[in-house]
C-alpha atoms as a PDB file:
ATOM      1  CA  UNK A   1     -11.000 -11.559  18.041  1.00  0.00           C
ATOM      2  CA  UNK A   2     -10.145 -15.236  19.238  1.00  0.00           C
ATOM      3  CA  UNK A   3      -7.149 -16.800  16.538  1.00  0.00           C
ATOM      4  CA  UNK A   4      -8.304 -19.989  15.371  1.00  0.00           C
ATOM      5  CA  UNK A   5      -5.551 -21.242  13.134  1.00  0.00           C
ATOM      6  CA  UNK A   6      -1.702 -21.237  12.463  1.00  0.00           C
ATOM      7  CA  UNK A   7      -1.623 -19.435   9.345  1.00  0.00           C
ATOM      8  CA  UNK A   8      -4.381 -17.539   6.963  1.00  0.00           C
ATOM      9  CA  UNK A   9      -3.511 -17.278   3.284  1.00  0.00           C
ATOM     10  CA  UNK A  10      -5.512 -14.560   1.346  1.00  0.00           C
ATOM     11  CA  UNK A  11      -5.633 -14.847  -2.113  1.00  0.00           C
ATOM     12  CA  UNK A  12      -7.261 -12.179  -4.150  1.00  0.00           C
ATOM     13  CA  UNK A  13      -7.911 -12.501  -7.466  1.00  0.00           C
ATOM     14  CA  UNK A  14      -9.433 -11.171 -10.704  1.00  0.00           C
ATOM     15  CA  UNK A  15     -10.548 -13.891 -13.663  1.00  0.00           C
ATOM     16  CA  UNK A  16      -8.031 -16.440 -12.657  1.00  0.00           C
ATOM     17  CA  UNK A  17     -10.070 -19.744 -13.260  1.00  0.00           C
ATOM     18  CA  UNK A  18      -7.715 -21.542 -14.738  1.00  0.00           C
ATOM     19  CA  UNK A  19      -5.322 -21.703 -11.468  1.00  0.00           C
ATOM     20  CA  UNK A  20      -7.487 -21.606  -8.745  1.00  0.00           C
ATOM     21  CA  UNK A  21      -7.824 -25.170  -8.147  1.00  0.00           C
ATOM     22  CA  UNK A  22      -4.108 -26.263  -8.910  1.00  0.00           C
ATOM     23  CA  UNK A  23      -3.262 -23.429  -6.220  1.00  0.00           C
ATOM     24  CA  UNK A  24      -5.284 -24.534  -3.565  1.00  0.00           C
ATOM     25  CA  UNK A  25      -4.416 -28.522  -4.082  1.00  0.00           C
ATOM     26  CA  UNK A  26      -0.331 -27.122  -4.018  1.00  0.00           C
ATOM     27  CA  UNK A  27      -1.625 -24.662  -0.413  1.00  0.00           C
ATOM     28  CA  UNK A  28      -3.604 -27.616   1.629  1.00  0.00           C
ATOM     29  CA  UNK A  29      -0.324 -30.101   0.589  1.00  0.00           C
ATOM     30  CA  UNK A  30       2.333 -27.637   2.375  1.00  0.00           C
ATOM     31  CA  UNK A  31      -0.111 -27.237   4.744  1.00  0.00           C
ATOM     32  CA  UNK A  32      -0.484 -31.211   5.040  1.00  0.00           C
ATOM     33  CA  UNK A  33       2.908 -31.871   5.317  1.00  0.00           C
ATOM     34  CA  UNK A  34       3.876 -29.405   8.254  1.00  0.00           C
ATOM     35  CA  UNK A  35       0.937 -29.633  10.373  1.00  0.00           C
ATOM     36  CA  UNK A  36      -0.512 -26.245  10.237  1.00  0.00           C
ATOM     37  CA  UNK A  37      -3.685 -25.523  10.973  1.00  0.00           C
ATOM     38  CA  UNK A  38      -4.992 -22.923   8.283  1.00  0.00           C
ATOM     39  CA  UNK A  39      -7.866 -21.325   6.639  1.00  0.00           C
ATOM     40  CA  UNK A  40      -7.768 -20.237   2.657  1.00  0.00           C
ATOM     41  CA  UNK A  41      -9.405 -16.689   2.070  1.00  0.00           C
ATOM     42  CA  UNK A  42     -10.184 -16.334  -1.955  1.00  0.00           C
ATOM     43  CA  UNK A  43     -11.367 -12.659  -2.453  1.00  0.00           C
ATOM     44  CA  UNK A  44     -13.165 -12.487  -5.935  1.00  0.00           C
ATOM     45  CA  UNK A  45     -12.309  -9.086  -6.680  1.00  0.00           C
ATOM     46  CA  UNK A  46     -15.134  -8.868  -9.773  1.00  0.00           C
ATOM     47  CA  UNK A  47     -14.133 -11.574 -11.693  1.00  0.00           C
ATOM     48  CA  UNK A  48     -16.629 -12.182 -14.908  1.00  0.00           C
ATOM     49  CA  UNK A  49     -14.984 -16.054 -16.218  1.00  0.00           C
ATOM     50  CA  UNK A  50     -15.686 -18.909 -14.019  1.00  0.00           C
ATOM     51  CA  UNK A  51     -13.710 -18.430 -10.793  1.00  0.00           C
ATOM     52  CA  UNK A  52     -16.345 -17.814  -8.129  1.00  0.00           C
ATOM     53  CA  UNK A  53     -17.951 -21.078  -9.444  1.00  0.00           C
ATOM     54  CA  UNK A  54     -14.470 -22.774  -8.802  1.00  0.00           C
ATOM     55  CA  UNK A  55     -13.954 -21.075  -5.208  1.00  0.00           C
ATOM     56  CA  UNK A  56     -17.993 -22.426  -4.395  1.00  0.00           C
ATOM     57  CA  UNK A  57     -16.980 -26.034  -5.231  1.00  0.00           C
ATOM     58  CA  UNK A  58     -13.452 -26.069  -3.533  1.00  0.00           C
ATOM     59  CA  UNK A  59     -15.681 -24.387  -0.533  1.00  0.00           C
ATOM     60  CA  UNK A  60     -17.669 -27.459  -0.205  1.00  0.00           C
ATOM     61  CA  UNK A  61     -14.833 -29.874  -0.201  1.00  0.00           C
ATOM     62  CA  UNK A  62     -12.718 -27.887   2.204  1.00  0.00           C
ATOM     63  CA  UNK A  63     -14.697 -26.136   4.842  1.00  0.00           C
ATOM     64  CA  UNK A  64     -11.220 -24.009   5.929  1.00  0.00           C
ATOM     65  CA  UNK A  65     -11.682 -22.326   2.707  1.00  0.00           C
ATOM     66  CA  UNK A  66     -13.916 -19.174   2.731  1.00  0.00           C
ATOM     67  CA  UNK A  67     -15.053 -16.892  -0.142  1.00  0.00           C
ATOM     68  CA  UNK A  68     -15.628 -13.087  -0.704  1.00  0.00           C
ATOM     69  CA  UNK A  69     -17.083 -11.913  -3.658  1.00  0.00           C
ATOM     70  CA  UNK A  70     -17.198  -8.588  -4.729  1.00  0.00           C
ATOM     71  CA  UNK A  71     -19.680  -6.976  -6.977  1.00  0.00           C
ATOM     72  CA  UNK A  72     -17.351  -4.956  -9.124  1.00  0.00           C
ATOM     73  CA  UNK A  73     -13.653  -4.656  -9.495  1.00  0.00           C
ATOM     74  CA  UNK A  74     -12.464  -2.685  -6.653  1.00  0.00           C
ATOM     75  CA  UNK A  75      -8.982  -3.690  -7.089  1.00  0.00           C
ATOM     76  CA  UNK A  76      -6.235  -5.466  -5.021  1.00  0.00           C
ATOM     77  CA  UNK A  77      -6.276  -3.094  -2.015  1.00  0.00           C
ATOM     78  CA  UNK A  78      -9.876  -3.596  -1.663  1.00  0.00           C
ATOM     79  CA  UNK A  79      -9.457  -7.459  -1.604  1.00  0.00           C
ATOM     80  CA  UNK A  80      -6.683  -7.574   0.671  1.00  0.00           C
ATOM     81  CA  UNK A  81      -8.544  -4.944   3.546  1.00  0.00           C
ATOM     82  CA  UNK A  82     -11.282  -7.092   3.454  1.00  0.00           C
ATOM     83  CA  UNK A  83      -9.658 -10.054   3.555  1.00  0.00           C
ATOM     84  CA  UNK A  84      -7.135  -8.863   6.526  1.00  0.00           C
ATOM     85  CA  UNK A  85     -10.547  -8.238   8.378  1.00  0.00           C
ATOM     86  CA  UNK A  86     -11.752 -11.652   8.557  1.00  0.00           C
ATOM     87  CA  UNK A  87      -8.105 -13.704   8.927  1.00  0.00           C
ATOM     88  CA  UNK A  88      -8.460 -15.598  11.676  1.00  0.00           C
ATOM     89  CA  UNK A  89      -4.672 -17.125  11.890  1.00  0.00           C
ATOM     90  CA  UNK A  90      -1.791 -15.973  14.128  1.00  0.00           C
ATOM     91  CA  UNK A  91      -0.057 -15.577  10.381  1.00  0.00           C
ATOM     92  CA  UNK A  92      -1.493 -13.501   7.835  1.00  0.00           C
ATOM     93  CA  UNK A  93      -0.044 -14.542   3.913  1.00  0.00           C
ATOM     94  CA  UNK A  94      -1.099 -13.143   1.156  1.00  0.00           C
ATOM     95  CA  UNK A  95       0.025 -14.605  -2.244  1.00  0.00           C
ATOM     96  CA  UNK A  96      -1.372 -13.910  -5.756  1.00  0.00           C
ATOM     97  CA  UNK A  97      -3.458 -16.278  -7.561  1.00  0.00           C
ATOM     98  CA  UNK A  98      -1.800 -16.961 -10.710  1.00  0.00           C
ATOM     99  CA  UNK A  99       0.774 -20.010  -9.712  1.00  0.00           C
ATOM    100  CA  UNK A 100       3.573 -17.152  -9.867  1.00  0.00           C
ATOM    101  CA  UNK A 101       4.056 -16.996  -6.094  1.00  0.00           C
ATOM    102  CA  UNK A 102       5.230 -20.367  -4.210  1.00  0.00           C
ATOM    103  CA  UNK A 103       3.256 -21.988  -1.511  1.00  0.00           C
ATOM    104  CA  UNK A 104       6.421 -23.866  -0.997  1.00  0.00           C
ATOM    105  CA  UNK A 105       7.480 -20.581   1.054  1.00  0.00           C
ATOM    106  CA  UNK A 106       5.395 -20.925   3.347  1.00  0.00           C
ATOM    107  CA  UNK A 107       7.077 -22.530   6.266  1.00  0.00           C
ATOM    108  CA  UNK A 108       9.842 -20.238   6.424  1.00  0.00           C
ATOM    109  CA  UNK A 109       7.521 -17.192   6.299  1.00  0.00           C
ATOM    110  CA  UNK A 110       5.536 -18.884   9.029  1.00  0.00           C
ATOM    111  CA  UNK A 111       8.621 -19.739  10.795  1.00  0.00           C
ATOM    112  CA  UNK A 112      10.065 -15.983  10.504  1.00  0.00           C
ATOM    113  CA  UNK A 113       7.102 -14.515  12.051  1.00  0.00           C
ATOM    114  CA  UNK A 114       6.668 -16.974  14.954  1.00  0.00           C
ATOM    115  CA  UNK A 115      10.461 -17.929  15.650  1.00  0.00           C
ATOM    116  CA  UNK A 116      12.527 -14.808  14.495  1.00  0.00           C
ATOM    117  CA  UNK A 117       9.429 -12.253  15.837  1.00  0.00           C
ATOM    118  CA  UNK A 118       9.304  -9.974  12.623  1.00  0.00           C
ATOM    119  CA  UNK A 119       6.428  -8.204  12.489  1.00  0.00           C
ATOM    120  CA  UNK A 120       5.856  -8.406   8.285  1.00  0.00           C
ATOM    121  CA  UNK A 121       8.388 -10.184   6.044  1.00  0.00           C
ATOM    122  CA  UNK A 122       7.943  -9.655   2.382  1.00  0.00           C
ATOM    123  CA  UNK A 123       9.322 -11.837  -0.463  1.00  0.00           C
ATOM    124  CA  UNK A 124      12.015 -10.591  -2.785  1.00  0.00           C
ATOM    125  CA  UNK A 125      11.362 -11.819  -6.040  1.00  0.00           C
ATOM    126  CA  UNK A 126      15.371 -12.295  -6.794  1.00  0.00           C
ATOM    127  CA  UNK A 127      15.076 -13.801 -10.164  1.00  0.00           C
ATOM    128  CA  UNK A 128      11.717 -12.790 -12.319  1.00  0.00           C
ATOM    129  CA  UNK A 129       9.893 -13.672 -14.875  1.00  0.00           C
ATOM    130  CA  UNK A 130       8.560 -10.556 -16.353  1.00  0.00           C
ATOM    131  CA  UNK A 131       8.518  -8.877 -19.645  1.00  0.00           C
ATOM    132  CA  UNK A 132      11.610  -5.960 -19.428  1.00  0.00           C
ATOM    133  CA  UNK A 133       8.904  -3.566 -19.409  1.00  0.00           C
ATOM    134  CA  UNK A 134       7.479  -4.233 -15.790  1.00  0.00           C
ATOM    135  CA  UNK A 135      11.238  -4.880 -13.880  1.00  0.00           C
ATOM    136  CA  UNK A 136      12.890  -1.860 -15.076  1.00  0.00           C
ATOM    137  CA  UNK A 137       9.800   0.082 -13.577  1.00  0.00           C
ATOM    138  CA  UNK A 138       9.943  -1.649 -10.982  1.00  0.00           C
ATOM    139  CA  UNK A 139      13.533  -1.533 -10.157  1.00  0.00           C
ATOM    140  CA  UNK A 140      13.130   2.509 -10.156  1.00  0.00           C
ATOM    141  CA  UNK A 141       9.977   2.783  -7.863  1.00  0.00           C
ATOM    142  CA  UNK A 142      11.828   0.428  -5.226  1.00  0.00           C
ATOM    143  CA  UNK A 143      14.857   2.441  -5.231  1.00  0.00           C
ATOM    144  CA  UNK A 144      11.985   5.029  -4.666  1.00  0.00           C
ATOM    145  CA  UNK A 145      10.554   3.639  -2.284  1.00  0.00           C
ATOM    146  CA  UNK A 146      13.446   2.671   0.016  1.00  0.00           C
ATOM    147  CA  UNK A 147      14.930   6.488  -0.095  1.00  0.00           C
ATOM    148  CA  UNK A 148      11.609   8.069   1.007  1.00  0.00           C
ATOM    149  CA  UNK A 149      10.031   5.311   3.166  1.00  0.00           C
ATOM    150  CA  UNK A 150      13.481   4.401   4.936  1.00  0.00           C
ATOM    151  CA  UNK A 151      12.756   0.777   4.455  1.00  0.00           C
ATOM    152  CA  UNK A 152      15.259  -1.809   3.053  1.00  0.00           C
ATOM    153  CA  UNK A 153      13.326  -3.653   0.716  1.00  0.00           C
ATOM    154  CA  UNK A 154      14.204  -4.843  -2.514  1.00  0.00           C
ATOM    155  CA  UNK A 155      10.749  -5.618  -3.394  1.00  0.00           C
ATOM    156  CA  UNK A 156       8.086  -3.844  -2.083  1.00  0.00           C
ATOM    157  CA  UNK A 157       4.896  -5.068  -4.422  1.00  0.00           C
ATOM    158  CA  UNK A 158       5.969  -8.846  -4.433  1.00  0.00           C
ATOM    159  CA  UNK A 159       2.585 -10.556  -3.162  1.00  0.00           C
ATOM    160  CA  UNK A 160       4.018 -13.008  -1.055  1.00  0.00           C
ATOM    161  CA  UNK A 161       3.997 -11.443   2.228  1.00  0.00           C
ATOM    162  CA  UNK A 162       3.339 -12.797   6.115  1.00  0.00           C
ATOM    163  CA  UNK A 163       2.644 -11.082   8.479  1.00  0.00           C
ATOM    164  CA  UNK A 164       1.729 -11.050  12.499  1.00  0.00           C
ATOM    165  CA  UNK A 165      -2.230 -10.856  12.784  1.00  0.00           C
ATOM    166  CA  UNK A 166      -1.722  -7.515  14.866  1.00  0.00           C
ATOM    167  CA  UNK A 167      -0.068  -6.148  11.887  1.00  0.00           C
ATOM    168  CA  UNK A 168      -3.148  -6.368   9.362  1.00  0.00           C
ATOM    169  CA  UNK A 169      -5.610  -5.573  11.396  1.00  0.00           C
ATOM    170  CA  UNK A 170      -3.573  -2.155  12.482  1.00  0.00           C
ATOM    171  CA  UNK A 171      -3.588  -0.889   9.328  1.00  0.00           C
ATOM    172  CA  UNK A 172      -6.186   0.188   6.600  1.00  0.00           C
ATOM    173  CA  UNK A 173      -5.086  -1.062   2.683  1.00  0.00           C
ATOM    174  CA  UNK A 174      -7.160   1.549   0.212  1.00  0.00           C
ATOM    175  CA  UNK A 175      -6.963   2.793  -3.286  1.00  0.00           C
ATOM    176  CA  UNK A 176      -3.389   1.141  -4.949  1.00  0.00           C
ATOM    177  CA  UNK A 177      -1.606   1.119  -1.169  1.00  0.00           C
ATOM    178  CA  UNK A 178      -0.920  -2.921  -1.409  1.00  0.00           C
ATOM    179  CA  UNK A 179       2.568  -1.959  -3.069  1.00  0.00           C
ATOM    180  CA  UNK A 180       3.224  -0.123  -0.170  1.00  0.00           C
ATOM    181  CA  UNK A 181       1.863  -1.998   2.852  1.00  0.00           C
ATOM    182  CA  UNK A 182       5.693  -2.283   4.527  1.00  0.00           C
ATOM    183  CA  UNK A 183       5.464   1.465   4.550  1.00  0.00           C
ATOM    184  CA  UNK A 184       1.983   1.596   6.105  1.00  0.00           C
ATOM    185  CA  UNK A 185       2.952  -0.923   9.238  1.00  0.00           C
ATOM    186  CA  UNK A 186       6.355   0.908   9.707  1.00  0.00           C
ATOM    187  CA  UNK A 187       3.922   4.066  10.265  1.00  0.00           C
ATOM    188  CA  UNK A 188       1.423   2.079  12.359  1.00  0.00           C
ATOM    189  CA  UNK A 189       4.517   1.296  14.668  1.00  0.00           C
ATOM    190  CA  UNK A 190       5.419  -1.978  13.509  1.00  0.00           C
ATOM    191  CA  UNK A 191       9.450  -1.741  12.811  1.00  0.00           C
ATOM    192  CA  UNK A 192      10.622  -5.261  12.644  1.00  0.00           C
ATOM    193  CA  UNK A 193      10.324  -5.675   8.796  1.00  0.00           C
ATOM    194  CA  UNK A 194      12.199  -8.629   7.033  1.00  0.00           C
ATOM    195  CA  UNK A 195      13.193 -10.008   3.760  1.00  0.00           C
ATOM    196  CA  UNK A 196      13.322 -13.092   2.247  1.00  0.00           C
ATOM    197  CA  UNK A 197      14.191 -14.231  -1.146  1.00  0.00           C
ATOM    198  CA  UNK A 198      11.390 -16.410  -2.313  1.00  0.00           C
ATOM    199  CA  UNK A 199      10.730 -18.622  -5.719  1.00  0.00           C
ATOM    200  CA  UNK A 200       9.237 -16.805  -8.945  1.00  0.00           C
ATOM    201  CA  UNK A 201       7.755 -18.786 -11.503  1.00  0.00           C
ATOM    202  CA  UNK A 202       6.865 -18.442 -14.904  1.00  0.00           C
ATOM    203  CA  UNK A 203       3.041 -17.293 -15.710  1.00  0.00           C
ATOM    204  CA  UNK A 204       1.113 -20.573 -16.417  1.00  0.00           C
ATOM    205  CA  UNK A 205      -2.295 -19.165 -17.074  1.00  0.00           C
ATOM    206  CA  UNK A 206      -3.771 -16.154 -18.392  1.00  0.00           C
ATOM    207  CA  UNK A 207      -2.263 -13.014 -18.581  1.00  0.00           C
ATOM    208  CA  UNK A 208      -1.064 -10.173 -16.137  1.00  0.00           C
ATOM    209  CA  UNK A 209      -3.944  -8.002 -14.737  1.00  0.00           C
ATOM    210  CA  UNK A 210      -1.524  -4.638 -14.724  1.00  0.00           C
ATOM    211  CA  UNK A 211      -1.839  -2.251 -17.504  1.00  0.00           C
ATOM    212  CA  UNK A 212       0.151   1.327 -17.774  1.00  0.00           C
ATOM    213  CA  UNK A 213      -2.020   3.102 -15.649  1.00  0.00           C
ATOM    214  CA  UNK A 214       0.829   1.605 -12.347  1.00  0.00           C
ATOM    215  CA  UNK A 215       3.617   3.497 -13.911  1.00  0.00           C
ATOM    216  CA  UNK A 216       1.626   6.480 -12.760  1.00  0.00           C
ATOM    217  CA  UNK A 217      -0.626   5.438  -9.752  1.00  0.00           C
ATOM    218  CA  UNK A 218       2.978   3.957  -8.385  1.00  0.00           C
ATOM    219  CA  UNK A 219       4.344   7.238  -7.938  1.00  0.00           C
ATOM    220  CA  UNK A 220       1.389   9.253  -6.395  1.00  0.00           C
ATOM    221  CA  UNK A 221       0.886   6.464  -4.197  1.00  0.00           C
ATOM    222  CA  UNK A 222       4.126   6.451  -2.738  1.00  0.00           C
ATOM    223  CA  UNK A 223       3.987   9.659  -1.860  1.00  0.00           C
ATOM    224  CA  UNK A 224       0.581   9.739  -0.254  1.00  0.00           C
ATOM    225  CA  UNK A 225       1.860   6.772   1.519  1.00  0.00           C
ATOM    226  CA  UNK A 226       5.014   9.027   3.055  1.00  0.00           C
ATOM    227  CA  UNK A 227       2.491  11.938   3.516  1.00  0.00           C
ATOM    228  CA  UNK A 228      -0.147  10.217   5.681  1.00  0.00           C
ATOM    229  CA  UNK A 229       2.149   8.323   7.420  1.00  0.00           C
ATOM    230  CA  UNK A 230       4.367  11.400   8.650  1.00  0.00           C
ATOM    231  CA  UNK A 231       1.871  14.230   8.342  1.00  0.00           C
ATOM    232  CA  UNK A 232      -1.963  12.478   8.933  1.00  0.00           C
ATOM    233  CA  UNK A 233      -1.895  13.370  12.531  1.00  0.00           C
ATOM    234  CA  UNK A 234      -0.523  17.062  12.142  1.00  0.00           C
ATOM    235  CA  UNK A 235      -1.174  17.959   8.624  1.00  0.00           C
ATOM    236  CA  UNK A 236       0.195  22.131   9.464  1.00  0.00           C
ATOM    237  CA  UNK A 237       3.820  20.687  10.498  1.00  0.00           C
ATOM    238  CA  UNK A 238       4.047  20.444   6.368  1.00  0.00           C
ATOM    239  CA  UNK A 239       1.696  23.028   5.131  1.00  0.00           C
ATOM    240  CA  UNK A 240       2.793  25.656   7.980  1.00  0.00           C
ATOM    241  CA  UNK A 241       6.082  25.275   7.489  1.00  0.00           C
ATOM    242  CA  UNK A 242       5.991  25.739   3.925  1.00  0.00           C
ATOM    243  CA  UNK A 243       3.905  28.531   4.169  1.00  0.00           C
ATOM    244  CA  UNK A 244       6.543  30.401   6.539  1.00  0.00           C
ATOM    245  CA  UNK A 245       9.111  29.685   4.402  1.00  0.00           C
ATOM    246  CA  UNK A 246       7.225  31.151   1.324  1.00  0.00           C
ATOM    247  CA  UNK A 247       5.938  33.943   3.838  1.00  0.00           C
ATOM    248  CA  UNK A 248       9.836  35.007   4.811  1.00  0.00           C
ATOM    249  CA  UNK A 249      11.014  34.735   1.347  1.00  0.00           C
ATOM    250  CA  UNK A 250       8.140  37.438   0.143  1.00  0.00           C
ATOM    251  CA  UNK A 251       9.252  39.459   3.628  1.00  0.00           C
ATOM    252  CA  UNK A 252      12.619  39.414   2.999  1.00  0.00           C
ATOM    253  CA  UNK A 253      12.000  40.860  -0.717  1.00  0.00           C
ATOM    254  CA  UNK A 254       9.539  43.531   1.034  1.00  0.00           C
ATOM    255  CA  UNK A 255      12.162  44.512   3.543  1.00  0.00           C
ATOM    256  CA  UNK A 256      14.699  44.654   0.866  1.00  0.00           C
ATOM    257  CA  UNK A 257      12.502  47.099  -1.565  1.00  0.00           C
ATOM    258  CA  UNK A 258      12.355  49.537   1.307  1.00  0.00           C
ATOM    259  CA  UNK A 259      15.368  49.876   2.731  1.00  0.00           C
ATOM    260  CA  UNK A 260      16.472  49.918  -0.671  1.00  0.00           C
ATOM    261  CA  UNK A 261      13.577  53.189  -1.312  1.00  0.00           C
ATOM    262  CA  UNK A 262      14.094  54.724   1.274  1.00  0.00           C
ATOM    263  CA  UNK A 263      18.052  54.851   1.634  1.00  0.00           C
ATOM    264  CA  UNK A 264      19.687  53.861  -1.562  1.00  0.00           C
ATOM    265  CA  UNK A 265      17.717  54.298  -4.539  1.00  0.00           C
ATOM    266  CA  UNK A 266      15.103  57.433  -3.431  1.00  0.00           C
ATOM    267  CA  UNK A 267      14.229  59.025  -6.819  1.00  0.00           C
ATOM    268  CA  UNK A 268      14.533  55.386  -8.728  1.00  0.00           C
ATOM    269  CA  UNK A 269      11.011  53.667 -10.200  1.00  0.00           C
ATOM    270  CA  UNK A 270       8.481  52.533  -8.468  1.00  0.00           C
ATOM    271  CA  UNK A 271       8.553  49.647  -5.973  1.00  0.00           C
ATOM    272  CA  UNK A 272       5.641  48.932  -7.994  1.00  0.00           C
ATOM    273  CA  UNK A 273       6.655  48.790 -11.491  1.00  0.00           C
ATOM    274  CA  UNK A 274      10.174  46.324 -10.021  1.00  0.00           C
ATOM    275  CA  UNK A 275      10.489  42.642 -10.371  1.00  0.00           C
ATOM    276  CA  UNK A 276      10.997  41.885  -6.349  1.00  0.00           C
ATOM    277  CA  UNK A 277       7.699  43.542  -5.779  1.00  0.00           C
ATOM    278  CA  UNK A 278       5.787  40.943  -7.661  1.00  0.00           C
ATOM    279  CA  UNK A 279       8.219  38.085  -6.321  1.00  0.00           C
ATOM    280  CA  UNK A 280       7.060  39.576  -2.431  1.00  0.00           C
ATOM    281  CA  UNK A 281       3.155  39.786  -3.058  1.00  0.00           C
ATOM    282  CA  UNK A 282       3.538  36.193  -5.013  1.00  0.00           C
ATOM    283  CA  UNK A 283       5.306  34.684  -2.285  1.00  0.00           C
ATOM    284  CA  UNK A 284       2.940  35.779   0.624  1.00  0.00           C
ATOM    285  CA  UNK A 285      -0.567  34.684  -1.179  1.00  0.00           C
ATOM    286  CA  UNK A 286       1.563  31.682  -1.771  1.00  0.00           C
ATOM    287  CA  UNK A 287       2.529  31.590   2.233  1.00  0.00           C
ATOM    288  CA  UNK A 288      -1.198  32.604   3.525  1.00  0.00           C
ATOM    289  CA  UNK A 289      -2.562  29.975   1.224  1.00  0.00           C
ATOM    290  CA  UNK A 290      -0.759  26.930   2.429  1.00  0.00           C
ATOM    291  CA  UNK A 291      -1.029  28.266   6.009  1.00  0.00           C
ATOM    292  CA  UNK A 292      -5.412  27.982   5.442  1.00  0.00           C
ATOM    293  CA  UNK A 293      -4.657  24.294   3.637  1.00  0.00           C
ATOM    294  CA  UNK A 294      -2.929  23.522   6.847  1.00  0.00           C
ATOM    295  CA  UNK A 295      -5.735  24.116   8.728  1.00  0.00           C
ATOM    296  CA  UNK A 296      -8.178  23.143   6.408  1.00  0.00           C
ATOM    297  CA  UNK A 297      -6.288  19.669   6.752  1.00  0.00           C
ATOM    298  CA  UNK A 298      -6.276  19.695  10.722  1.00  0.00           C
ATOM    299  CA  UNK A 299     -10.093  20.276  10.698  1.00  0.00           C
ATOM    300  CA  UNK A 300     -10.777  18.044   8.419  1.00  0.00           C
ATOM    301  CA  UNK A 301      -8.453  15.333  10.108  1.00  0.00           C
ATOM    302  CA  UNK A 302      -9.806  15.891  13.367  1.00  0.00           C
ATOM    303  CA  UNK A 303     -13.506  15.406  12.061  1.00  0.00           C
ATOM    304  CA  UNK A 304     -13.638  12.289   9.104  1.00  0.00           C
ATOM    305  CA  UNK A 305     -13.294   9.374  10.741  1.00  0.00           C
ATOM    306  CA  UNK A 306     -15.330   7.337   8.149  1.00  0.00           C
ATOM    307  CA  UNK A 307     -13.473   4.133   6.743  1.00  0.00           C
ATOM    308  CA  UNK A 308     -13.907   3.277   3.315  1.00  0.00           C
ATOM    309  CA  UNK A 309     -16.352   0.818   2.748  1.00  0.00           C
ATOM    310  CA  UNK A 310     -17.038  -2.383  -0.015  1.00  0.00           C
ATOM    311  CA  UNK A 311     -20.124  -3.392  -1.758  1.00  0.00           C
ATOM    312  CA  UNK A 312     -20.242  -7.434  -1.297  1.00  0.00           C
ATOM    313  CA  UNK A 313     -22.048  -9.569  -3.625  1.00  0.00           C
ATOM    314  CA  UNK A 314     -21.997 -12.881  -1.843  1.00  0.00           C
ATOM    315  CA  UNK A 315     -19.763 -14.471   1.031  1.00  0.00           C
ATOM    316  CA  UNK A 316     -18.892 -18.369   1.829  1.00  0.00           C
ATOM    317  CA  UNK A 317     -19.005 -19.225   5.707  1.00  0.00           C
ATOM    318  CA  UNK A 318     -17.365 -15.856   6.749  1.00  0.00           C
ATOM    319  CA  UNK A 319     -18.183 -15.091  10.375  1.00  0.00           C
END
């Protein structure tokens, strides 16, 4: 795919009317003033106030600005894959929609990628302005996230992001992933990750579009993140070795009930009717089983190579 422009900024968004305009004016002056070339990718992910209407007339003012509307709420991975699909710019940002990221950041994003050659450099939100109930969360699943994806970051969901073209269209962003797209690249084989402490300002419009349901997709997610990233490609390293471990722990009790029938304990109860013998016979179904999930997985990994796919209500001048 040829690169037309300097930087592409995806924006998703879900009912954010109120900011839409004010965002793009602040986007094309940074733009403006450094001489980038750029395009302006809004992904309606659903919305059902006025946005799309917005994106349509700021569309025909600024032909750099495309449009992608979905037909239902698919959610913020959704928006970003698709919109990582159609950037066009040697710089991928991403920012979120609600005035709370700064498009003042963008040079030195732009400049990090291009000059300093990392790969992805995500924002670190430093100072926040969020209720005591989202940081504290957040604090824990970053701490989280650093010890099991080995990545530095202080702030792995902030939505300010930039990253090399290559990088985004490596990777595939699905179900709640977007929190962990550092960890996805640094699987894909993209190591140079960076950091940069960016602006965080107060919510202007609207209200926050996360409800409780994170503090438990969060979680799961990071750990399907760490599984498909170290396992995808040989899913029986995990499950086989698991099952030999449970498989030698219900050998080692088996081996231990009859040497202990046979030479110490001849005329004692029956290996049946002791608490090891259970133990054993648990611990080998246990070992067969995850031995046939291993290779359940490997077929099924060697076989599915369907992508998941996006139900698009309208588009504005995407190629």
């Amino acid at each position: 795919m040829e690169l037309k422009y300097d930087i592409s900024v995806i924006i998703p968004f879900f009912n954010e009317e109120e900011s839409l305009s004010e965002l793009f004016s602040w986007i094309n002056r940074v733009m403006e003033e450094n001489n980038f070339s750029f395009e302006v990718v809004f992904i309606d992910d659903g919305s059902r106030d006025g946005s799309w209407d917005i994106v349509e007339k700021i569309h025909k003012k600024s032909p750099n600005v495309k449009g992608i509307k979905f037909q239902r709420n698919y959610g913020k991975s959704a928006a970003l894959q698709k919109g990582f699909e159609i950037a066009l710019g040697e710089v991928v940002i991403t920012m979120d929609a609600d005035l709370q990221d700064s498009a003042d950041e963008i040079p030195e994003l732009y400049d990090m990628v291009m000059k300093k050659d990392f790969d992805l450099v995500s924002g670190w939100k430093k100072k926040r302005y969020d209720p005591i109930s989202k940081t504290i969360p957040t604090k824990f699943y970053n701490w989280a996230a650093r010890r099991i994806t080995g990545i530095y970051l202080h702030d792995f969901n902030c939505g300010l992001k930039a990253y090399k073209n290559v990088v985004v269209k490596s990777i595939e962003v699905y179900g709640d992933m977007h929190r962990y797209i550092p960890a996805l690249a640094k699987y894909s084989g993209f190591n140079k990750i960076g950091e940069k402490v960016v602006k965080h300002n107060p919510r202007k419009y609207g209200t926050t579009k996360f409800g409780l349901n994170r503090f438990i997709n969060g979680p799961l997610d990071l750990l399907s993140v760490a599984f498909m990233g170290k396992f995808s490609k040989k899913p029986m390293h995990l499950f086989g070795a698991i099952g030999m471990f449970m498989f030698l722990i219900g050998f080692g009790f088996s081996f231990y009930l009859i040497i202990d029938k046979l030479f110490i304990d001849k005329m004692g109860k029956l290996i049946s009717s002791r608490t090891e013998f259970y133990i054993a016979l648990s611990a080998m179904i246990m070992g067969v089983q995850f031995f046939l999930a291993g290779f359940l997985a490997e077929l099924i990994g060697r076989n599915s190579s369907q992508r998941n796919t996006y139900l698009v209500e309208k588009l504005l001048d995407v190629d």
